[in-house]
C-alpha atoms as a PDB file:
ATOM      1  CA  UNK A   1       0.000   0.000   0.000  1.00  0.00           C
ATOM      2  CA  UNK A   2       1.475   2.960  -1.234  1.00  0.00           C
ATOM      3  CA  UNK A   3      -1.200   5.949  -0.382  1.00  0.00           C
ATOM      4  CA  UNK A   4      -3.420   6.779   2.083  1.00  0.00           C
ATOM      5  CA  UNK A   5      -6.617   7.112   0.305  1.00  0.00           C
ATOM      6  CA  UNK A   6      -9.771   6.603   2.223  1.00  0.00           C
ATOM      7  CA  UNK A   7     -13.186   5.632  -0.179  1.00  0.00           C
ATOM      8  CA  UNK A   8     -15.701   7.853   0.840  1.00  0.00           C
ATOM      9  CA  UNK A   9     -19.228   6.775  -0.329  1.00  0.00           C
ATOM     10  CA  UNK A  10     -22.172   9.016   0.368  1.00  0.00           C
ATOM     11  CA  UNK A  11     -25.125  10.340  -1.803  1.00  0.00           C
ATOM     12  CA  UNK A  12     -24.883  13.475   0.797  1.00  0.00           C
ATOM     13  CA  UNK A  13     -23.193  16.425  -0.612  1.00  0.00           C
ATOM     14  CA  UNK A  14     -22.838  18.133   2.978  1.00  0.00           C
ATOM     15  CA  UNK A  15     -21.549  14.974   4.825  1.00  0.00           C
ATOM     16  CA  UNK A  16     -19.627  14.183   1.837  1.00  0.00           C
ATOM     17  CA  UNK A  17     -17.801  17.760   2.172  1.00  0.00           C
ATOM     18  CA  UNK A  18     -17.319  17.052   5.957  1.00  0.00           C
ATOM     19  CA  UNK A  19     -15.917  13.918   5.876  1.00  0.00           C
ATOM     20  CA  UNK A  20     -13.475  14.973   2.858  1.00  0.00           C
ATOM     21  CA  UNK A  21     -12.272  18.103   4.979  1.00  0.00           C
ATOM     22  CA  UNK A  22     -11.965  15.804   8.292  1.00  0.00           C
ATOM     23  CA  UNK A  23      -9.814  12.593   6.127  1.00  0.00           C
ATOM     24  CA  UNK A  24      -7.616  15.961   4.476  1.00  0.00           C
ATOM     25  CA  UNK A  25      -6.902  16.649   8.311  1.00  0.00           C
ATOM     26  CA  UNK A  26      -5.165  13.319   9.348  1.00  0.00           C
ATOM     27  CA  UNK A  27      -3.236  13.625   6.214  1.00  0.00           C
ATOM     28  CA  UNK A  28      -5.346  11.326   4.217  1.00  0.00           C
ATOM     29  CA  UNK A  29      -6.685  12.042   0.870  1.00  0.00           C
ATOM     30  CA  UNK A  30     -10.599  11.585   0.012  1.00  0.00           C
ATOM     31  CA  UNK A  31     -11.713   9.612  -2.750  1.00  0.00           C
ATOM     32  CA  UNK A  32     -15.095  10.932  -3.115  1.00  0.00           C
ATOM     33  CA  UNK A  33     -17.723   8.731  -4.597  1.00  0.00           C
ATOM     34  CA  UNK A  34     -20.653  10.650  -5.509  1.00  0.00           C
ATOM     35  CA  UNK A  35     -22.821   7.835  -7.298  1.00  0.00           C
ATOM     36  CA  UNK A  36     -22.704   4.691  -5.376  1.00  0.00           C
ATOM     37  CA  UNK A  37     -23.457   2.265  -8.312  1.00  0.00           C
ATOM     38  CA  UNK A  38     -20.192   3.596 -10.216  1.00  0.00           C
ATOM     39  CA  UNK A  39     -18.053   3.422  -7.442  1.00  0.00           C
ATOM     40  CA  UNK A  40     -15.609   1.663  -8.701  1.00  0.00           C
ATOM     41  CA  UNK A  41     -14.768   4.004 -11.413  1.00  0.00           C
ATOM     42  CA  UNK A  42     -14.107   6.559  -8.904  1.00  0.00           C
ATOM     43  CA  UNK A  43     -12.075   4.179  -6.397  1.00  0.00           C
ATOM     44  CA  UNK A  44      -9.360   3.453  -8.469  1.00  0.00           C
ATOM     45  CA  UNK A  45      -6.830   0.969  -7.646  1.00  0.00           C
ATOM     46  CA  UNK A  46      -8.124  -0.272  -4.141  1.00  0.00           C
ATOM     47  CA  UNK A  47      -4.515  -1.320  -3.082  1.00  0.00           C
ATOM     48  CA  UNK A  48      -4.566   2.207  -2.555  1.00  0.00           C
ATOM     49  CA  UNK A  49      -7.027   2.120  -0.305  1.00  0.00           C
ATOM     50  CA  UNK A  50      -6.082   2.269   3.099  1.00  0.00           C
ATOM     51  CA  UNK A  51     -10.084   2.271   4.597  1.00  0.00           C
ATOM     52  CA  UNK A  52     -13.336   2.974   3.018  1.00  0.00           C
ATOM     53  CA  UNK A  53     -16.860   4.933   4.454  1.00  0.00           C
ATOM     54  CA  UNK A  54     -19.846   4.029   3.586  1.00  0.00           C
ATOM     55  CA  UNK A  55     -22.977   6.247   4.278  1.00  0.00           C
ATOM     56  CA  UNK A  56     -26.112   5.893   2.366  1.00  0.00           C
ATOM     57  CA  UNK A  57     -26.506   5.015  -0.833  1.00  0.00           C
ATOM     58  CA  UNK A  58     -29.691   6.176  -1.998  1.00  0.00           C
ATOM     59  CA  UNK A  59     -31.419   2.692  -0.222  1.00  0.00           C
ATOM     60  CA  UNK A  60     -31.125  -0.193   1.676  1.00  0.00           C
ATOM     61  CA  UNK A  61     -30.492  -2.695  -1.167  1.00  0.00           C
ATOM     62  CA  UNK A  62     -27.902  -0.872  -2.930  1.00  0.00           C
ATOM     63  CA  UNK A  63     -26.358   0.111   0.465  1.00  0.00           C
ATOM     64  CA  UNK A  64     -26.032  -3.855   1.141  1.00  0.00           C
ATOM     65  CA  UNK A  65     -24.639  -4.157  -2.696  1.00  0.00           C
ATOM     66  CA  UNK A  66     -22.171  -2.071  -2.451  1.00  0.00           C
ATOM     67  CA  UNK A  67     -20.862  -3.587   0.637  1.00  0.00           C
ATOM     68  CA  UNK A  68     -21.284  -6.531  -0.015  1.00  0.00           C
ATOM     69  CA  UNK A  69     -18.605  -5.601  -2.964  1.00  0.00           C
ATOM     70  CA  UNK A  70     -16.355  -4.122  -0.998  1.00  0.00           C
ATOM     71  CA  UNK A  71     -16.036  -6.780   1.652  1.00  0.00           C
ATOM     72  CA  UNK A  72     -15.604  -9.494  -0.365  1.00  0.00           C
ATOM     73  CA  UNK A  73     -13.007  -7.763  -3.133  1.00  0.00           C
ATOM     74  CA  UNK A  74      -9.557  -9.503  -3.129  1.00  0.00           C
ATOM     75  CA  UNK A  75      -8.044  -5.945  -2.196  1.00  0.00           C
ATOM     76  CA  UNK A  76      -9.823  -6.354   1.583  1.00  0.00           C
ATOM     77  CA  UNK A  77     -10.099  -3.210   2.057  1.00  0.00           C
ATOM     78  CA  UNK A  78     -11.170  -2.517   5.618  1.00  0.00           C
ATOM     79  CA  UNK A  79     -14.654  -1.471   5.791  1.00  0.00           C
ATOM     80  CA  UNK A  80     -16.541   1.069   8.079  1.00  0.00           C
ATOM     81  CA  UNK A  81     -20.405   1.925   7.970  1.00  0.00           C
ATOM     82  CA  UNK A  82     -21.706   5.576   8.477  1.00  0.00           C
ATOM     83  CA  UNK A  83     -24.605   5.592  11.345  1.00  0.00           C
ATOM     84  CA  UNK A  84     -26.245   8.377  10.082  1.00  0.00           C
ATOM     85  CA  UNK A  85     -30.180   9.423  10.639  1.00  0.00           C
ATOM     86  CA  UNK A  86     -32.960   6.832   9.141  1.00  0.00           C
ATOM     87  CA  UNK A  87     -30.086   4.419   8.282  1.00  0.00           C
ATOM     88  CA  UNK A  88     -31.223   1.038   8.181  1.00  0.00           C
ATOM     89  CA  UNK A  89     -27.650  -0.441   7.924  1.00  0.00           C
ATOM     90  CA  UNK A  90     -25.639  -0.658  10.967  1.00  0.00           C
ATOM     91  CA  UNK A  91     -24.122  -4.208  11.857  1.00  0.00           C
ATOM     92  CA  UNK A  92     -22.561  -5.670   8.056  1.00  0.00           C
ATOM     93  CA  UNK A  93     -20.895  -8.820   8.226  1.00  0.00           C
ATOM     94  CA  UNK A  94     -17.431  -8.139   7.100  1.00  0.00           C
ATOM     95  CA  UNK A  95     -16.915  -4.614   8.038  1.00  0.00           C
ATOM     96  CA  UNK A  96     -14.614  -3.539  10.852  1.00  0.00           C
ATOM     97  CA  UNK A  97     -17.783  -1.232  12.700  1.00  0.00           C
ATOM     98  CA  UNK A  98     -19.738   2.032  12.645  1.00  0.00           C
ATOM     99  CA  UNK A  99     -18.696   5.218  12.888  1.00  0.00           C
ATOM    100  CA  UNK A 100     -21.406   7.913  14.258  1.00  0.00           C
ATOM    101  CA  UNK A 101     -22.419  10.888  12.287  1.00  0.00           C
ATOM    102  CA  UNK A 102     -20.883  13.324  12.581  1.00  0.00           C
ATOM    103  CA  UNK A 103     -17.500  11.418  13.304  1.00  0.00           C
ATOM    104  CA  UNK A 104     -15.455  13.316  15.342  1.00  0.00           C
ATOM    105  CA  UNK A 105     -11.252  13.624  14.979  1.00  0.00           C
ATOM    106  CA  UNK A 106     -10.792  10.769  17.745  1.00  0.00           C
ATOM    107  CA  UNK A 107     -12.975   8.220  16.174  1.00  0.00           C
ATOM    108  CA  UNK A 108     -11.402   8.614  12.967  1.00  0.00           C
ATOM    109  CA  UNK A 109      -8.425   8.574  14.258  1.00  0.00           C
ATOM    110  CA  UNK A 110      -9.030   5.236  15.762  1.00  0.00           C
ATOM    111  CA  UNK A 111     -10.866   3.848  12.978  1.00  0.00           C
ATOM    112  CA  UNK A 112      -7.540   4.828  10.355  1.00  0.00           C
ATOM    113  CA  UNK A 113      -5.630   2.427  12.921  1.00  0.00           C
ATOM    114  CA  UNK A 114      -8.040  -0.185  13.036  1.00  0.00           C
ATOM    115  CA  UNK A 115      -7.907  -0.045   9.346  1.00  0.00           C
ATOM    116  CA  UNK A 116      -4.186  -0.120   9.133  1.00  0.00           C
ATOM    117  CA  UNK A 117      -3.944  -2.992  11.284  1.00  0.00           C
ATOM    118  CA  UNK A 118      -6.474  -4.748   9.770  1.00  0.00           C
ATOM    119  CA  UNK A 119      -4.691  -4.420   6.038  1.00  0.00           C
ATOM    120  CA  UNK A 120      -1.501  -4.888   7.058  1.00  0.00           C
ATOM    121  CA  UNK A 121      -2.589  -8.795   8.579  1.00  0.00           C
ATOM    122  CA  UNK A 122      -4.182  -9.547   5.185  1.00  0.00           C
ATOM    123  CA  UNK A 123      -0.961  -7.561   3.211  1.00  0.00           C
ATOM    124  CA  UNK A 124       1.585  -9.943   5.362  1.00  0.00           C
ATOM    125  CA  UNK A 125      -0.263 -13.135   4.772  1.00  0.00           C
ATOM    126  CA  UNK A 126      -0.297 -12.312   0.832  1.00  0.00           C
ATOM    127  CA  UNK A 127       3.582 -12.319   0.891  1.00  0.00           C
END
C-alpha cells in the first residue's frame, strides 16, 4: 500500500464535504464517490485504499450491494459503515464497525488504525 486514500461513499453532498475536509486533516486524501453504483470508477486501484466509508446510498439494497462488494473484493479493504439518521444499515458482516455521524477527529483517528492494522494482517499473509 502505497497511499493513504480513504473511499468515501455518500449520496450526501454536505456529509460528503465534511468527511473529505476531516480525512484531508489526518493527512489522508478523500476519494469521493458521488454515485454509489459507479463506485468503482471513482475508487481506483483499491490497493490504494487504506479504509473505506460508507454512508447511504440512496437505499437499503444498494447500500447492502455495495458492501457486499467491498467486503468481499480480493483488495480487503477494511470497511466502516456511516450511522447516520434513518439508516437502516448498521451491523454488516465483514466490516470492521460504525462510525457515528458526525464522526469526530478521535474516532477517525481510531478507525484509520483499526484499518491499518487490519490491512496490514491480510498484506503480510499475501507475501
Amino acid at each position: 500500500m502505497s497511499a493513504n486514500n480513504v473511499l468515501l461513499v455518500d449520496i450526501d453532498e454536505n456529509r460528503r464535504e465534511t468527511l473529505a475536509t476531516l480525512i484531508e486533516f489526518i493527512n489522508c486524501r478523500p476519494v469521493v464517490v458521488k454515485e454509489p453504483s459507479l463506485w468503482f470508477e471513482d475508487a481506483g486501484d483499491l490497493s490504494d485504499v487504506v479504509m473505506a466509508l460508507v454512508g447511504d446510498c440512496g437505499d437499503k439494497h444498494q447500500t447492502k450491494q455495495l458492501l457486499r462488494e467491498l467486503v468481499n473484493h480480493e483488495e480487503r479493504v477494511p470497511v466502516f459503515t456511516l450511522e447516520v439518521p434513518n439508516s437502516e444499515i448498521i451491523d454488516f458482516p465483514g466490516t470492521l464497525g460504525g462510525l457515528r455521524f458526525p464522526i469526530k477527529y478521535p474516532q477517525l483517528s481510531n478507525a484509520l488504525q483499526q484499518a491499518t492494522i487490519y490491512r496490514g494482517q491480510f498484506d503480510s499473509q499475501g507475501q
